[in-house]
N, C-alpha and C. Protein backbone atom coordinates (compact mmCIF):
# COMPACT_ATOMS: atom_id res chain seq x y z
N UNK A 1 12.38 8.66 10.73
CA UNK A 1 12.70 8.91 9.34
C UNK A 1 13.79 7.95 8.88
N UNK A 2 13.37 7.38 7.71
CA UNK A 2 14.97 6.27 7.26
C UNK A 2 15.81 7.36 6.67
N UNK A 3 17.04 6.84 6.88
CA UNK A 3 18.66 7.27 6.35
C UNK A 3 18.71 6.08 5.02
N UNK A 4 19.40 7.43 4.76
CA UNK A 4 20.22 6.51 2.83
C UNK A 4 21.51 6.79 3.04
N UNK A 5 22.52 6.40 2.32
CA UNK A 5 23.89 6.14 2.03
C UNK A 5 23.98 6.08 0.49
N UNK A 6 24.78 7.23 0.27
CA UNK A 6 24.79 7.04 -1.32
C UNK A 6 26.41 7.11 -1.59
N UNK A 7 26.49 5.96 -2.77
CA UNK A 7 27.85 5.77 -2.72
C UNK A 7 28.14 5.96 -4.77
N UNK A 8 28.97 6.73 -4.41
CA UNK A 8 29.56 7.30 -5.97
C UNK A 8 30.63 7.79 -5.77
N UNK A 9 31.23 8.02 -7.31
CA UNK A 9 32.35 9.13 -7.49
C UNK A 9 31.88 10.39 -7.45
N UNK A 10 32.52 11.43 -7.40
CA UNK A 10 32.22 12.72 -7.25
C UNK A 10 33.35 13.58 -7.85
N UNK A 11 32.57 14.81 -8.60
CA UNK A 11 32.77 15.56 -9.54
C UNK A 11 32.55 14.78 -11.14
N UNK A 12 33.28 15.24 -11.70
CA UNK A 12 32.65 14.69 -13.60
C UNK A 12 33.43 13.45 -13.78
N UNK A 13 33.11 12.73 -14.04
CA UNK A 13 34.21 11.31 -14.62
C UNK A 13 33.58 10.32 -16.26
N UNK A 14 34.37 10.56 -16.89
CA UNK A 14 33.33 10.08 -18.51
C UNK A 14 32.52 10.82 -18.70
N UNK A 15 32.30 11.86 -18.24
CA UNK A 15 31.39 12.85 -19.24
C UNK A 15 29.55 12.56 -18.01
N UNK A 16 29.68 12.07 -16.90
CA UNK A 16 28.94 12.05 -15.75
C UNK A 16 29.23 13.23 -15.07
N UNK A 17 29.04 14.11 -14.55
CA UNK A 17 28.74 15.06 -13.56
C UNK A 17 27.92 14.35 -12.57
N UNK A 18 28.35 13.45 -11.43
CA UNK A 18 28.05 12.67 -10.07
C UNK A 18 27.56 13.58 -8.91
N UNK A 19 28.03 15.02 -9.12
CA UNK A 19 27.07 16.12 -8.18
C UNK A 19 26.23 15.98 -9.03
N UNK A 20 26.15 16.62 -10.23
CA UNK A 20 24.35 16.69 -10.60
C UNK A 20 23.63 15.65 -10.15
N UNK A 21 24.19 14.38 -10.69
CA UNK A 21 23.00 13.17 -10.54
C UNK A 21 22.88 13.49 -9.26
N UNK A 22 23.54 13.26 -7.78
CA UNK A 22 23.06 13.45 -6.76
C UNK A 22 22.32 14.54 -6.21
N UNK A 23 22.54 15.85 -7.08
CA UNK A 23 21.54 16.60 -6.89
C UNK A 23 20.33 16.80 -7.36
N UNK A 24 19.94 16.27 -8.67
CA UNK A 24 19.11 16.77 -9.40
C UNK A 24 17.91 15.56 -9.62
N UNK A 25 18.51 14.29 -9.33
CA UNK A 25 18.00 12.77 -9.39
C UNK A 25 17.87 12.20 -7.90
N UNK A 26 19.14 12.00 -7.31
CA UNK A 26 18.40 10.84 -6.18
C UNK A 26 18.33 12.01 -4.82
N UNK A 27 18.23 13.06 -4.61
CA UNK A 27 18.33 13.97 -3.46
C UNK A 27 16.88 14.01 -3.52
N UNK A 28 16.35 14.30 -4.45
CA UNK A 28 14.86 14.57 -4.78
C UNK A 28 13.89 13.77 -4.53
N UNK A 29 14.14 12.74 -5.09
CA UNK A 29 13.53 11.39 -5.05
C UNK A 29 13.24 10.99 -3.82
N UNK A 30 14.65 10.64 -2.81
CA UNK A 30 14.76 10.11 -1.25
C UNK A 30 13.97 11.60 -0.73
N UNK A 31 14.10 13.07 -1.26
CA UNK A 31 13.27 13.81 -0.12
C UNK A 31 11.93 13.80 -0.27
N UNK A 32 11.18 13.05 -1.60
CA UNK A 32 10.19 12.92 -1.85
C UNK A 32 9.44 11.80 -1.06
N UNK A 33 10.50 10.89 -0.83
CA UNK A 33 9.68 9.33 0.36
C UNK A 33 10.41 9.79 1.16
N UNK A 34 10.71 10.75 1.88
CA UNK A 34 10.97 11.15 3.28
C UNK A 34 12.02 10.36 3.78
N UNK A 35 13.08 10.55 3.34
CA UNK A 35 14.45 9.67 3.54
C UNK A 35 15.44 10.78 3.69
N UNK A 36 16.23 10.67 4.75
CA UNK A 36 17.90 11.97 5.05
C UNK A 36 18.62 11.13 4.14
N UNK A 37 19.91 10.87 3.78
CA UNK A 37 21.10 10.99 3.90
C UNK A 37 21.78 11.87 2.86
N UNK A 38 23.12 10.98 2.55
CA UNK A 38 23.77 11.50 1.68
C UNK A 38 25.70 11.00 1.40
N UNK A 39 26.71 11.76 1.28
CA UNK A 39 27.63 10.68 0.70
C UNK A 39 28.71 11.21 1.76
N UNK A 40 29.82 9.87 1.84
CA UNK A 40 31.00 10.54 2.86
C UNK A 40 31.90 11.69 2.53
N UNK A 41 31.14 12.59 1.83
CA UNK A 41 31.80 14.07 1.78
C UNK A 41 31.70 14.59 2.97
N UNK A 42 30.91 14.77 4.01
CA UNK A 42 30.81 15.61 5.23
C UNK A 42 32.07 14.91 6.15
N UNK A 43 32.12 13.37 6.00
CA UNK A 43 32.56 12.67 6.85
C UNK A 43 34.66 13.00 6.41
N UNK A 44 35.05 13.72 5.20
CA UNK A 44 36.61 14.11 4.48
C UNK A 44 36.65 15.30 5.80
N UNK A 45 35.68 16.01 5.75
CA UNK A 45 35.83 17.27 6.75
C UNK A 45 36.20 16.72 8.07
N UNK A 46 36.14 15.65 8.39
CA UNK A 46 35.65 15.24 10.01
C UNK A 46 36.43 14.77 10.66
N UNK A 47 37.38 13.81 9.58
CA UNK A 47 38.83 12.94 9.95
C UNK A 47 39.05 12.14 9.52
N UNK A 48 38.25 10.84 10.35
CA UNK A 48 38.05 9.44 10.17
C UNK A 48 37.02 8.94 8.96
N UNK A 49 37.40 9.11 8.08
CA UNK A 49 36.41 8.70 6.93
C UNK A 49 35.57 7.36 7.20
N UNK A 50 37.07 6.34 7.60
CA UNK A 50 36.54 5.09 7.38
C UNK A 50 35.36 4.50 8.51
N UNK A 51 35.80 5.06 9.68
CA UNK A 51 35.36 4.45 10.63
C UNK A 51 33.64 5.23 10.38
N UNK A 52 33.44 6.11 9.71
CA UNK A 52 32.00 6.90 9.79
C UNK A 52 31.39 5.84 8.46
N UNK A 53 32.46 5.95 7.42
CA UNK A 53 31.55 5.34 6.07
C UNK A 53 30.94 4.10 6.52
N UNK A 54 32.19 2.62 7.72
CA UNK A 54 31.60 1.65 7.84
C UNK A 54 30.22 1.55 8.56
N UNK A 55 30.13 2.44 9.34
CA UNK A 55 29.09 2.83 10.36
C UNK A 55 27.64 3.12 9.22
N UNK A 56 27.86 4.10 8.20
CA UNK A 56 26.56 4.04 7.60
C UNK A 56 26.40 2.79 6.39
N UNK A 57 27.37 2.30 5.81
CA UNK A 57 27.47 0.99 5.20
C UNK A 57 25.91 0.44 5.88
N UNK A 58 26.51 0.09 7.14
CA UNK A 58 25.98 -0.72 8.38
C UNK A 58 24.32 -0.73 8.70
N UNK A 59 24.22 1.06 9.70
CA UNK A 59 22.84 1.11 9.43
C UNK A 59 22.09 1.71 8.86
N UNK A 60 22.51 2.02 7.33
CA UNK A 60 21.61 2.92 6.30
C UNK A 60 20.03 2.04 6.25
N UNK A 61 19.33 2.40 6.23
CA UNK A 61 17.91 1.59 6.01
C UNK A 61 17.97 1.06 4.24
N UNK A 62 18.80 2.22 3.39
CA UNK A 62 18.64 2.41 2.07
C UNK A 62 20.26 2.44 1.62
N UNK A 63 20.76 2.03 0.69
CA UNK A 63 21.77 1.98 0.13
C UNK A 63 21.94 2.52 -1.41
N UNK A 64 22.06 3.47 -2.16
CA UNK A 64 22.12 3.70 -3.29
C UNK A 64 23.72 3.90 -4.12
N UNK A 65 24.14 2.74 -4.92
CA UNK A 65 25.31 2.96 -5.68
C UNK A 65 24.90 3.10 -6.95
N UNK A 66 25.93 4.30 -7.40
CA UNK A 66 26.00 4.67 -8.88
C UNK A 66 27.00 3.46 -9.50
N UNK A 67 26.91 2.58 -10.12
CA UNK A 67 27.98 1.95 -10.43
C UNK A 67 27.97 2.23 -12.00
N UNK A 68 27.81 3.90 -12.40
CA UNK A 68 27.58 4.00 -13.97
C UNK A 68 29.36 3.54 -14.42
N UNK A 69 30.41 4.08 -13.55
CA UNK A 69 31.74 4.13 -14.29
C UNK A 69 32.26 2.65 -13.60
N UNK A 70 33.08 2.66 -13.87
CA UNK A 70 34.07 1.67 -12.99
C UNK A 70 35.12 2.37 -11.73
N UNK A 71 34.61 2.74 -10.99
CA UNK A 71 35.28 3.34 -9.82
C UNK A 71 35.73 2.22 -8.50
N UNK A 72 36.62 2.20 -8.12
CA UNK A 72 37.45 1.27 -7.39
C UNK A 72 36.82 1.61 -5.93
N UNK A 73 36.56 2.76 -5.52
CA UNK A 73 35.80 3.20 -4.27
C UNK A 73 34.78 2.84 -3.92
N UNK A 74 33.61 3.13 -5.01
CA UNK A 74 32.45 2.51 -5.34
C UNK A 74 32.04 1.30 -5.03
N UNK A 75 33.06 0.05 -5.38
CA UNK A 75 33.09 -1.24 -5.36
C UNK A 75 33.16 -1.45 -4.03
N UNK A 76 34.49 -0.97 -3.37
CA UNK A 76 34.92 -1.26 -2.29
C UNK A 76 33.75 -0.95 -1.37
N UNK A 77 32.91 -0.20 -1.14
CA UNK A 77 32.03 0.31 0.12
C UNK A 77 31.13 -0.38 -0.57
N UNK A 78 30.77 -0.80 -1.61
CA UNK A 78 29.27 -1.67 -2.44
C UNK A 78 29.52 -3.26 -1.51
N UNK A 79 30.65 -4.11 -1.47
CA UNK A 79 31.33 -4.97 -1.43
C UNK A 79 30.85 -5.13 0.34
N UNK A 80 31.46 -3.71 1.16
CA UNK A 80 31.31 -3.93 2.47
C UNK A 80 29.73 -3.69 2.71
N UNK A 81 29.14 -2.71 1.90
CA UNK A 81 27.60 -2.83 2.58
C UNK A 81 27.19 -4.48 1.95
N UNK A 82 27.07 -5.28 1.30
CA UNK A 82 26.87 -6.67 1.42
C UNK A 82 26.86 -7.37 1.78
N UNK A 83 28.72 -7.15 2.32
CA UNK A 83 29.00 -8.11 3.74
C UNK A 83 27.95 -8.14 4.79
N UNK A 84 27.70 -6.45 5.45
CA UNK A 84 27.09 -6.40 6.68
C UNK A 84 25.70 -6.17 6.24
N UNK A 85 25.06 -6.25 5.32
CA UNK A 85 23.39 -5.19 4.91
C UNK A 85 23.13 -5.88 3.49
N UNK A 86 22.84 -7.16 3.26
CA UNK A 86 22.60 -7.30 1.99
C UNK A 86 21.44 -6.70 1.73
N UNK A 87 20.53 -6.47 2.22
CA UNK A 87 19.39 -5.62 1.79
C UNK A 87 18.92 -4.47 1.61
N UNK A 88 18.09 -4.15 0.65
CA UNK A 88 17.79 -2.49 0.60
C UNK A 88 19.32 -1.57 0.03
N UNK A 89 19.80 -2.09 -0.72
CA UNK A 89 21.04 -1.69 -1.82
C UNK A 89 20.54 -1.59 -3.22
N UNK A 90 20.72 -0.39 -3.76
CA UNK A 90 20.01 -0.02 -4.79
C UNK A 90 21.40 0.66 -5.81
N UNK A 91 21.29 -0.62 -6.70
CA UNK A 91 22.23 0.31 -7.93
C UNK A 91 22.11 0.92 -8.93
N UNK A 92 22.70 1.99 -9.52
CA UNK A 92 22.09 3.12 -10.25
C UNK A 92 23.49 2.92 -11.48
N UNK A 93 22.73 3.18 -12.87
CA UNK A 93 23.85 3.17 -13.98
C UNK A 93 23.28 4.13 -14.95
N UNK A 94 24.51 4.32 -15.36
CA UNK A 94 24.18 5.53 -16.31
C UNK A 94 23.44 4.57 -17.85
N UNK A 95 22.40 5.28 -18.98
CA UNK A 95 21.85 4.11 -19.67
C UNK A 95 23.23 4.30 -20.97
N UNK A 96 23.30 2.70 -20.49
CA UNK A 96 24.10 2.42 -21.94
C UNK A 96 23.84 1.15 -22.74
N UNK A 97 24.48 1.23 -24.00
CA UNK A 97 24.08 0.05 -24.95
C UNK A 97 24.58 -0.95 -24.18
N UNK A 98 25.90 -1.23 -23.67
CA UNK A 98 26.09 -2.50 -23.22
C UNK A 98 26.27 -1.99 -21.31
N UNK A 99 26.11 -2.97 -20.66
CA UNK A 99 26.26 -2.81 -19.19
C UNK A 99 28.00 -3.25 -18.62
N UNK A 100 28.19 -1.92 -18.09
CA UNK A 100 29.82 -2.33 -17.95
C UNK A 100 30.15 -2.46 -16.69
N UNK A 101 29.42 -2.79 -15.78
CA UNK A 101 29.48 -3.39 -14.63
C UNK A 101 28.20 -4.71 -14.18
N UNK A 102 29.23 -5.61 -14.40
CA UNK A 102 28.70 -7.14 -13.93
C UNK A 102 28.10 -7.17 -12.73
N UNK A 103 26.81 -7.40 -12.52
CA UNK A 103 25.86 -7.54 -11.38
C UNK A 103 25.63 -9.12 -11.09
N UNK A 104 26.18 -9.65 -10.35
CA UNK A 104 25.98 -11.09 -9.89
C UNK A 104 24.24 -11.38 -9.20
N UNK A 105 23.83 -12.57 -10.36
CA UNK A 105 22.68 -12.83 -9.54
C UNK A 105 22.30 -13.28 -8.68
N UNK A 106 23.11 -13.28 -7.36
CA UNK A 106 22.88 -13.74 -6.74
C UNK A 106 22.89 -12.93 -5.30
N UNK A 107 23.16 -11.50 -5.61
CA UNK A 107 22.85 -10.23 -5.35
C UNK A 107 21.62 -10.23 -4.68
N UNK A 108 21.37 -9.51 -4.00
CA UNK A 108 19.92 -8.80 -3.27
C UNK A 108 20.19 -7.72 -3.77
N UNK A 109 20.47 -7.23 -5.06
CA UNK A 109 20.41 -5.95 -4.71
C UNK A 109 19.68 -5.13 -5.94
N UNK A 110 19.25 -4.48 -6.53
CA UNK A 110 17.70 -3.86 -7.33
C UNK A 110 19.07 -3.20 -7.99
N UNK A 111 19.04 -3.51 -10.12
CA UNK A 111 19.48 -2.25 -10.79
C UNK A 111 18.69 -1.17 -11.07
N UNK A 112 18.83 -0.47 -11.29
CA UNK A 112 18.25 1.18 -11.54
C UNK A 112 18.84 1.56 -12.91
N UNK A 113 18.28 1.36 -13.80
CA UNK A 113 19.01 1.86 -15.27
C UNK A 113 18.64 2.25 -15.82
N UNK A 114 19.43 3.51 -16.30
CA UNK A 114 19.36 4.95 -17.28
C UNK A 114 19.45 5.85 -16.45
N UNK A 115 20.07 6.16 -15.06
CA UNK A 115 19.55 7.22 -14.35
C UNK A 115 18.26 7.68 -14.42
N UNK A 116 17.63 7.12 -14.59
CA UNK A 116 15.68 7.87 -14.63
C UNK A 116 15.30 7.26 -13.39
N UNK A 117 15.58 7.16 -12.25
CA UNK A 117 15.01 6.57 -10.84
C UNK A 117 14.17 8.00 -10.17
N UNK A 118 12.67 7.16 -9.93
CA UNK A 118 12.27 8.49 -9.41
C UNK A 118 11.32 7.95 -7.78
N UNK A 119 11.04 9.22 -7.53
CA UNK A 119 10.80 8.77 -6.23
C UNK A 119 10.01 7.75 -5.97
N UNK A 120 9.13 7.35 -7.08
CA UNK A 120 8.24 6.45 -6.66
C UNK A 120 8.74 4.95 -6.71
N UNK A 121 10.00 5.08 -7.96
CA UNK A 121 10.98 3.96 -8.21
C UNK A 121 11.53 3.64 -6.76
N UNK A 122 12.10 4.58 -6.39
CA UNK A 122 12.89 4.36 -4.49
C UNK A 122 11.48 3.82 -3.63
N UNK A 123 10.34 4.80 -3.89
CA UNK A 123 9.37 4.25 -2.90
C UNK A 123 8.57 2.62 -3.11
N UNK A 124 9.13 2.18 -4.42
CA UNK A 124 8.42 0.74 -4.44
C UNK A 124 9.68 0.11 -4.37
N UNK A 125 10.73 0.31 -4.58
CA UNK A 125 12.00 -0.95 -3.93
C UNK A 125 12.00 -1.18 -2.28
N UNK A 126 11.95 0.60 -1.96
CA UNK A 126 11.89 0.70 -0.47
C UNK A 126 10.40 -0.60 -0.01
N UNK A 127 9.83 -0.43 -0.28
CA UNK A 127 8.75 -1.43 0.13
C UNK A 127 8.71 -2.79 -0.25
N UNK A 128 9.34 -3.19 -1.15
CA UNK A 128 9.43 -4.49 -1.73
C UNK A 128 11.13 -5.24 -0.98
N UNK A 129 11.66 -4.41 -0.96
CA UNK A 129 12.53 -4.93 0.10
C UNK A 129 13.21 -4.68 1.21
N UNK A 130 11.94 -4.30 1.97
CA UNK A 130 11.69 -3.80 3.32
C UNK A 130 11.93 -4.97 4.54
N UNK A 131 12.04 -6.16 3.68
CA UNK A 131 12.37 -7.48 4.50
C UNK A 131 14.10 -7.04 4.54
């Protein structure tokens, strides 16, 4: 079964509720193409945040960032899964008139915009950049 890594803020920020989207949008979707994961909340309980987050950075098969707000966290773990995993990184934005996070083209990495990503959206990136 592939693992995902989903990287966001969590709780409401700008008028986003980041549990819902992860519950109601991409939980669904990834259990619909038969994909586990999920975000380093389990990993606050555990101790070592960092040393678990770099680890799934690393070997998530799937990478999903919300980059709807400007979150400094967000960036930072977006930044390290690149370093080590340019592929199969999937960014997600909330839909707005203008785009407030700059996506470099030179990126491997698929936008997702309006939050409307659905499973079949994950199941044709998952396959198209399966290299």
């Amino acid at each position: 079964m592939a693992r995902a890594f989903i990287i966001r803020p969590f709780g409401t920020k700008d008028g986003i509720n980041f549990d819902d989207v992860q519950k109601n949008l991409i939980a669904p979707a990834l259990a619909t193409c038969d994909i586990q994961g999920g975000t380093t909340e389990p990993f606050l309980q555990a101790g070592n945040i960092r040393a678990d987050m770099f680890q799934q950075l690393l070997v998530a098969d799937i990478v999903i960032a919300d980059v709807s707000i400007h979150n400094a966290n967000v960036f930072y773990e977006l930044g390290i899964r690149h370093a080590l995993q340019p592929n199969r990184t999937f960014l997600l934005r909330r839909k707005a008139r203008k785009l407030q996070v700059s996506v470099p083209r030179k990126t491997k990495s698929r936008l997702i915009s309006g939050l409307t990503a659905t499973s079949n959206t994950i199941r044709t990136l998952r396959t198209r950049n399966s290299t």
